[in-house]
Protein backbone atom coordinates (compact mmCIF):
# COMPACT_ATOMS: atom_id res chain seq x y z
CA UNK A 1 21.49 40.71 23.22
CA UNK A 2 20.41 38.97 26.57
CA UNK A 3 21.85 35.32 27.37
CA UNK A 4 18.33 34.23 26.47
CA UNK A 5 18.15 35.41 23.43
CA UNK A 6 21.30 34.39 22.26
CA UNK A 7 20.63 30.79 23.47
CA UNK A 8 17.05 31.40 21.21
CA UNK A 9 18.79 32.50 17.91
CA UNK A 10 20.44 29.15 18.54
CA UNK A 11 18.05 26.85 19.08
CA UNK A 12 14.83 28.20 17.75
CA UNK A 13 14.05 25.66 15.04
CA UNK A 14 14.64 23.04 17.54
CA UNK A 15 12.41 24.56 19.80
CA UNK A 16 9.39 24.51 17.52
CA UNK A 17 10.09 20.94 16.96
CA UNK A 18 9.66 20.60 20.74
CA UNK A 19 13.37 20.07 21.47
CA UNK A 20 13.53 16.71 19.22
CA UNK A 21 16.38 17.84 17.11
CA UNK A 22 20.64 18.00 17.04
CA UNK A 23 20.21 21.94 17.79
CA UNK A 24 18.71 20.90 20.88
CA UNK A 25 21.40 18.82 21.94
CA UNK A 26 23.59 22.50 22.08
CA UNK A 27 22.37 23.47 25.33
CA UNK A 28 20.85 21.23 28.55
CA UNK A 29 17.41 23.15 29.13
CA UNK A 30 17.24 20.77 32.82
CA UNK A 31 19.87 22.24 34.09
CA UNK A 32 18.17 26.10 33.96
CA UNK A 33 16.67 26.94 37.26
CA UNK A 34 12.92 27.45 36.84
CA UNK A 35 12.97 31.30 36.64
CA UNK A 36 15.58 30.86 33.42
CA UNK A 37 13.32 28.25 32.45
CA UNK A 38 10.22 30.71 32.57
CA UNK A 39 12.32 33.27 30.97
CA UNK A 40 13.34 30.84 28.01
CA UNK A 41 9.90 30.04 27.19
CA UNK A 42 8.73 33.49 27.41
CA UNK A 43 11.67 34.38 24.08
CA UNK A 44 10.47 30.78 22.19
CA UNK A 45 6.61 32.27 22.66
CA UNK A 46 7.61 35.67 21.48
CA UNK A 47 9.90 34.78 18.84
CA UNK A 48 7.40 31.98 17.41
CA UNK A 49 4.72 34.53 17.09
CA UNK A 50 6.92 36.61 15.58
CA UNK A 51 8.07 34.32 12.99
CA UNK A 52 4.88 31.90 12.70
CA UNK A 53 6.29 30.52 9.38
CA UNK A 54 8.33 28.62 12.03
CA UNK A 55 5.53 26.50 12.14
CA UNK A 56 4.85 25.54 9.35
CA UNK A 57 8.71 24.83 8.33
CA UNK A 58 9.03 22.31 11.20
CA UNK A 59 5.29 20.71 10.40
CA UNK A 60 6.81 19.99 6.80
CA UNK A 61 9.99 19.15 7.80
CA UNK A 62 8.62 16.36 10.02
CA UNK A 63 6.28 15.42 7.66
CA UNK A 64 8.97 14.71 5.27
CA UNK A 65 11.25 13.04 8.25
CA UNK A 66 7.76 10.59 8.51
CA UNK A 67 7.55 9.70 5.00
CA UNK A 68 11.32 9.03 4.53
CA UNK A 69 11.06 6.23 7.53
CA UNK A 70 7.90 4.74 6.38
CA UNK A 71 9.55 4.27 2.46
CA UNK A 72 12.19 2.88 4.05
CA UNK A 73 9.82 0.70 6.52
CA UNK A 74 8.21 -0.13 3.06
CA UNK A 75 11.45 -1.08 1.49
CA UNK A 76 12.79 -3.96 4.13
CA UNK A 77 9.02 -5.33 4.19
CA UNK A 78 9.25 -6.19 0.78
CA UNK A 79 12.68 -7.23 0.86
CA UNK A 80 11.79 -9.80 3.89
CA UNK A 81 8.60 -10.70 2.10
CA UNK A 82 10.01 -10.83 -1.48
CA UNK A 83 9.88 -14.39 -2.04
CA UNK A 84 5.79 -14.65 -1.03
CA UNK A 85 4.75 -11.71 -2.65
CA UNK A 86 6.08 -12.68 -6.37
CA UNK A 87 6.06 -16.87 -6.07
CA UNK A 88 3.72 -17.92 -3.59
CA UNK A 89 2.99 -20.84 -5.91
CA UNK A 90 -1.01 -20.31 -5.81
CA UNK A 91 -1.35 -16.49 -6.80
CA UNK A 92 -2.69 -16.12 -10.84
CA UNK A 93 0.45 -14.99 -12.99
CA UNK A 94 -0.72 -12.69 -16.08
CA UNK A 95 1.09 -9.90 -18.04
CA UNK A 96 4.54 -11.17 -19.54
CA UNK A 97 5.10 -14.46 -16.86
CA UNK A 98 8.98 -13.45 -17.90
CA UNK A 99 8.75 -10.00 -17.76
CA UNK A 100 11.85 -8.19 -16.07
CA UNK A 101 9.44 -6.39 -13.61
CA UNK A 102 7.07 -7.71 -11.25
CA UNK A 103 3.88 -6.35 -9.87
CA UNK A 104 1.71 -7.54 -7.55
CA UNK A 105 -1.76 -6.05 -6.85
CA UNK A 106 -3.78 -6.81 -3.34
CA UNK A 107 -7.29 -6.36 -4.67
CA UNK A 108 -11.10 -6.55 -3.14
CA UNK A 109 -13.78 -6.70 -6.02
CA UNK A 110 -16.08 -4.35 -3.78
CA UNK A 111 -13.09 -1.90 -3.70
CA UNK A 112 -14.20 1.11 -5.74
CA UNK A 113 -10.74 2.07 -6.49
CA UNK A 114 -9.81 -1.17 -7.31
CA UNK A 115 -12.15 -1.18 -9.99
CA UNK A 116 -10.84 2.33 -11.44
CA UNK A 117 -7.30 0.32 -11.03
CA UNK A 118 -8.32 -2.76 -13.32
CA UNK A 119 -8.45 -0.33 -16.92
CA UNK A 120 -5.18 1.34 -16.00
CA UNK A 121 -3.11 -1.78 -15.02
CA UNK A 122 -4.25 -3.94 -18.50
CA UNK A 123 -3.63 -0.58 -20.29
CA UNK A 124 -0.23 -0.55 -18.50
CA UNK A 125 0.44 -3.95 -19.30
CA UNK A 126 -0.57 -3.83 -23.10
CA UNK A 127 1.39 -0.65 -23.37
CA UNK A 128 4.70 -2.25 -22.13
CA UNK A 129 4.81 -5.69 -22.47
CA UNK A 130 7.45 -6.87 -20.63
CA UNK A 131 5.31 -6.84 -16.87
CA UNK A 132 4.73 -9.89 -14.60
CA UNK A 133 1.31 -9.62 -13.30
CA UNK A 134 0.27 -10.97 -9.86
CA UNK A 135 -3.31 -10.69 -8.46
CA UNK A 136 -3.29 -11.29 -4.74
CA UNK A 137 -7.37 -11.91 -3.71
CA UNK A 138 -7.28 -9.71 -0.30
CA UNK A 139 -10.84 -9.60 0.76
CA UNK A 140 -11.16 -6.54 3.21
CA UNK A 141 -14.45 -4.99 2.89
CA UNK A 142 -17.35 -7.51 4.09
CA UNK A 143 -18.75 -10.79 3.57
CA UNK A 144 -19.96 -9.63 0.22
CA UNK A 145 -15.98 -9.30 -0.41
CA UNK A 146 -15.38 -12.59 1.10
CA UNK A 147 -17.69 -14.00 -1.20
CA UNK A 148 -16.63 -13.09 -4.12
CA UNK A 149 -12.82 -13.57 -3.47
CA UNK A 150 -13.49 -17.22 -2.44
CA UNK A 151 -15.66 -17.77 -5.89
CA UNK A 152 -12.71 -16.51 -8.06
CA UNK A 153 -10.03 -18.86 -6.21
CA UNK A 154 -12.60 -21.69 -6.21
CA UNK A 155 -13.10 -21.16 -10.25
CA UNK A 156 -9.01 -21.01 -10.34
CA UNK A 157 -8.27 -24.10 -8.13
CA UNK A 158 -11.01 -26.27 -10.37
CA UNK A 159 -11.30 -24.44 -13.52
CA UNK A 160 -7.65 -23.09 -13.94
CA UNK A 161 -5.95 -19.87 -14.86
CA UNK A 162 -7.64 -18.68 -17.84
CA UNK A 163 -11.14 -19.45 -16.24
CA UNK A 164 -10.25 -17.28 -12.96
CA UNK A 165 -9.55 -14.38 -15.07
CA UNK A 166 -12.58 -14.50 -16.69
CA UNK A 167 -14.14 -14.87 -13.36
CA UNK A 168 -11.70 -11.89 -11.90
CA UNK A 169 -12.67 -9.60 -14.37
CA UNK A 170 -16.44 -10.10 -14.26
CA UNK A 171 -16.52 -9.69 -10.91
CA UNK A 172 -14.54 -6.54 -10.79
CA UNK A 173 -17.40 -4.98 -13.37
CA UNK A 174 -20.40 -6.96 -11.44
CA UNK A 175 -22.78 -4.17 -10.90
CA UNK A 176 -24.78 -5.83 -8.58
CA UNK A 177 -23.57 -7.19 -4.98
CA UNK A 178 -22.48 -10.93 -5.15
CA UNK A 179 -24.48 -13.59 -3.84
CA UNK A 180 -25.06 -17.11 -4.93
CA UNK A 181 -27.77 -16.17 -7.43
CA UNK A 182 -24.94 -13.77 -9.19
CA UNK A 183 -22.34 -16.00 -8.93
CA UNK A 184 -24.03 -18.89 -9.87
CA UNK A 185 -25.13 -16.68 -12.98
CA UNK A 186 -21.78 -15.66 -13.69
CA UNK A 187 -20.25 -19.00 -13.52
CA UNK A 188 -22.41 -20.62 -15.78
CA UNK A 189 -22.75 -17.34 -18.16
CA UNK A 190 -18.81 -18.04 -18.86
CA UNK A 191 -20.00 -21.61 -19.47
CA UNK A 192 -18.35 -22.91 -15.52
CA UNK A 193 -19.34 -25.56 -14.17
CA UNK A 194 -20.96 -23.09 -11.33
CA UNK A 195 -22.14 -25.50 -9.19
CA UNK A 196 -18.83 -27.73 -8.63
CA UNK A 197 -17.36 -24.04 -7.66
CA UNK A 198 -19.57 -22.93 -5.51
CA UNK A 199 -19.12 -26.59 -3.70
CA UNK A 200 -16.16 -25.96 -3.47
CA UNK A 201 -16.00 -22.06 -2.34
CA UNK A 202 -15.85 -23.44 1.47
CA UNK A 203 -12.73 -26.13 1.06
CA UNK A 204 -9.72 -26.31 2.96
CA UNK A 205 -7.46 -25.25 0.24
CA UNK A 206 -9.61 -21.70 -0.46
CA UNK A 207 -9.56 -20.76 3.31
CA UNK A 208 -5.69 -21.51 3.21
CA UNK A 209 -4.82 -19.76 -0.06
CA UNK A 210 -6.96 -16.47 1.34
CA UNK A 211 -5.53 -17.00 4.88
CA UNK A 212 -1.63 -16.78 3.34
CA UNK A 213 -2.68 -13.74 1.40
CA UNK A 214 -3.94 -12.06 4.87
CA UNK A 215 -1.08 -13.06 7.00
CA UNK A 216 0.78 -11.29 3.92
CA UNK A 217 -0.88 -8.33 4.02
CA UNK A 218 -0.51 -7.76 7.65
CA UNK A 219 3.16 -8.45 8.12
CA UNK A 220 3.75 -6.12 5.06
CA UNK A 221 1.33 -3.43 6.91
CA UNK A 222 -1.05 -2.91 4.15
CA UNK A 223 -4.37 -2.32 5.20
CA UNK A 224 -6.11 -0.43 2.22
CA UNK A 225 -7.10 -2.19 -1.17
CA UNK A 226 -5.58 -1.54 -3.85
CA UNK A 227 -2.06 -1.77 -2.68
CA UNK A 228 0.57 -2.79 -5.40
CA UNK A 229 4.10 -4.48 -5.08
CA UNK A 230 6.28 -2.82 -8.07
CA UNK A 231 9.29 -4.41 -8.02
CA UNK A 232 10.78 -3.68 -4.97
CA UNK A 233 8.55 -0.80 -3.95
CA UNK A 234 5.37 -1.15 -2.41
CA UNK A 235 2.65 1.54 -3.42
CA UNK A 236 -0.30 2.33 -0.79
CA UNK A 237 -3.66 3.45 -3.15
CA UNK A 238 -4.47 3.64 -6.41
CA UNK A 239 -2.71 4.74 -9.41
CA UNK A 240 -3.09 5.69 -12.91
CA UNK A 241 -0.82 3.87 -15.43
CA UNK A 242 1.12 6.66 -16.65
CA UNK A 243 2.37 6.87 -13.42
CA UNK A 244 3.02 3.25 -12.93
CA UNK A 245 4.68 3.25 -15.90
CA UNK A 246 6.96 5.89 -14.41
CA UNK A 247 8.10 3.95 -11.51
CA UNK A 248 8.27 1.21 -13.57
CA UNK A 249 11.06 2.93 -15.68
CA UNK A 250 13.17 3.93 -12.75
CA UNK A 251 13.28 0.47 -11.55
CA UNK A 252 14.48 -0.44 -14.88
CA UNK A 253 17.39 2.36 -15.12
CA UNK A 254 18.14 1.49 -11.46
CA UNK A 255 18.58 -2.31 -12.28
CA UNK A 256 20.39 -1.79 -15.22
């Protein structure tokens, strides 16, 4: 076996992860003159074509190196966030308000996912019972978004919890696209006093409570509606409840 090869059999995983690894630490490829240099890439060529599965190992072994740092990334942002994610003191509270498990839902009523969300959280929360709900109004996907999310904290600031979830859930199964003719019509269909909210759908205190729940969202990295806050885990996209209901038991076993 040539000196090249042998230094290949040693290092050809770290190779094909372009000399990022602890293999690749074995041997200092700068201090090769160029000819052993030319020589070495010539084996990693031949032996990667000869063993293309190489490939495809270090592609899923990096993938898997990527989504081990970004649950961890996930885990410290809610940890530093903790506090303003479960008791911001303006978010609505549903579920069990004493439940043993938190989560916490950054929604956009013109999210179509979203809206597939809304059936499996209440069947998750019926099904367990012992949930803390929050709703965080995270308005991401136009004006018509906006619009909407600024009616339902108006409604909640005036009209109070049990109001805005009337309101939320309407506006999650509105079929048409919100406007001040809908909303108007929604308000006063859930006997609102529609006109007092949409007055008030500009205020100070709206813009603030949707401006918190943005600054939020972007120093937790979320960017995509739904995301959900289970406990200490936070949970990119949708998901049905069976498997919320999962990850809701491990937290459990892992608290207890």
């Amino acid at each position: 076996m040539t000196l090249f090869s042998r230094m290949l059999c040693g290092a050809a995983t770290a190779a094909t992860l372009m000399f990022t690894g602890p293999a690749a630490q074995a041997f200092d490829i700068g201090a090769m003159s160029d000819a052993e240099r030319a020589a070495f890439g010539a084996e990693v060529r031949n032996y990667i074509l000869k063993n293309p599965e190489l490939i495809l190992e270090a592609v899923n072994l990096l993938e898997e190196r990527q989504a081990a740092a970004e649950a961890n990334r996930d885990v410290a942002l809610v940890a530093n966030n903790l506090q303003e994610i479960q008791n911001d003191g303006y978010s609505w509270v549903g579920g069990n308000p004493d439940g043993d498990i938190t989560l916490v839902e950054f929604m956009d009523y013109r999210c179509g996912y979203c809206r597939r969300a809304a059936p499996e959280v209440e069947k998750l929360l019926a099904a367990d019972g012992n949930i803390r709900f929050v709703i965080k109004e995270f308005p991401i996907l136009g004006e018509a978004s906006v619009l909407a999310s600024r009616f339902a904290v108006a409604t909640k600031q005036l009209a109070g919890d049990d109001a805005y979830k009337q309101v939320h859930d309407a506006l999650i199964a509105l079929g048409s696209e919100p406007n001040e003719v809908t909303l108007r019509r929604l308000g006063e269909g859930l006997s609102l006093d529609a006109g007092a909210i949409i007055a008030h759908m500009d205020s100070n205190e709206v813009t603030e409570e949707l401006r918190r729940t943005r600054a939020l969202a972007q120093a937790m990295a979320i960017s995509g509606t739904p995301s959900f806050v289970l406990g200490n885990e936070l949970l990119r996209g949708y998901l049905p409840a069976d498997q919320l209901q999962l990850i809701v038991e491990e937290q459990r076993r892992d608290n207890s």
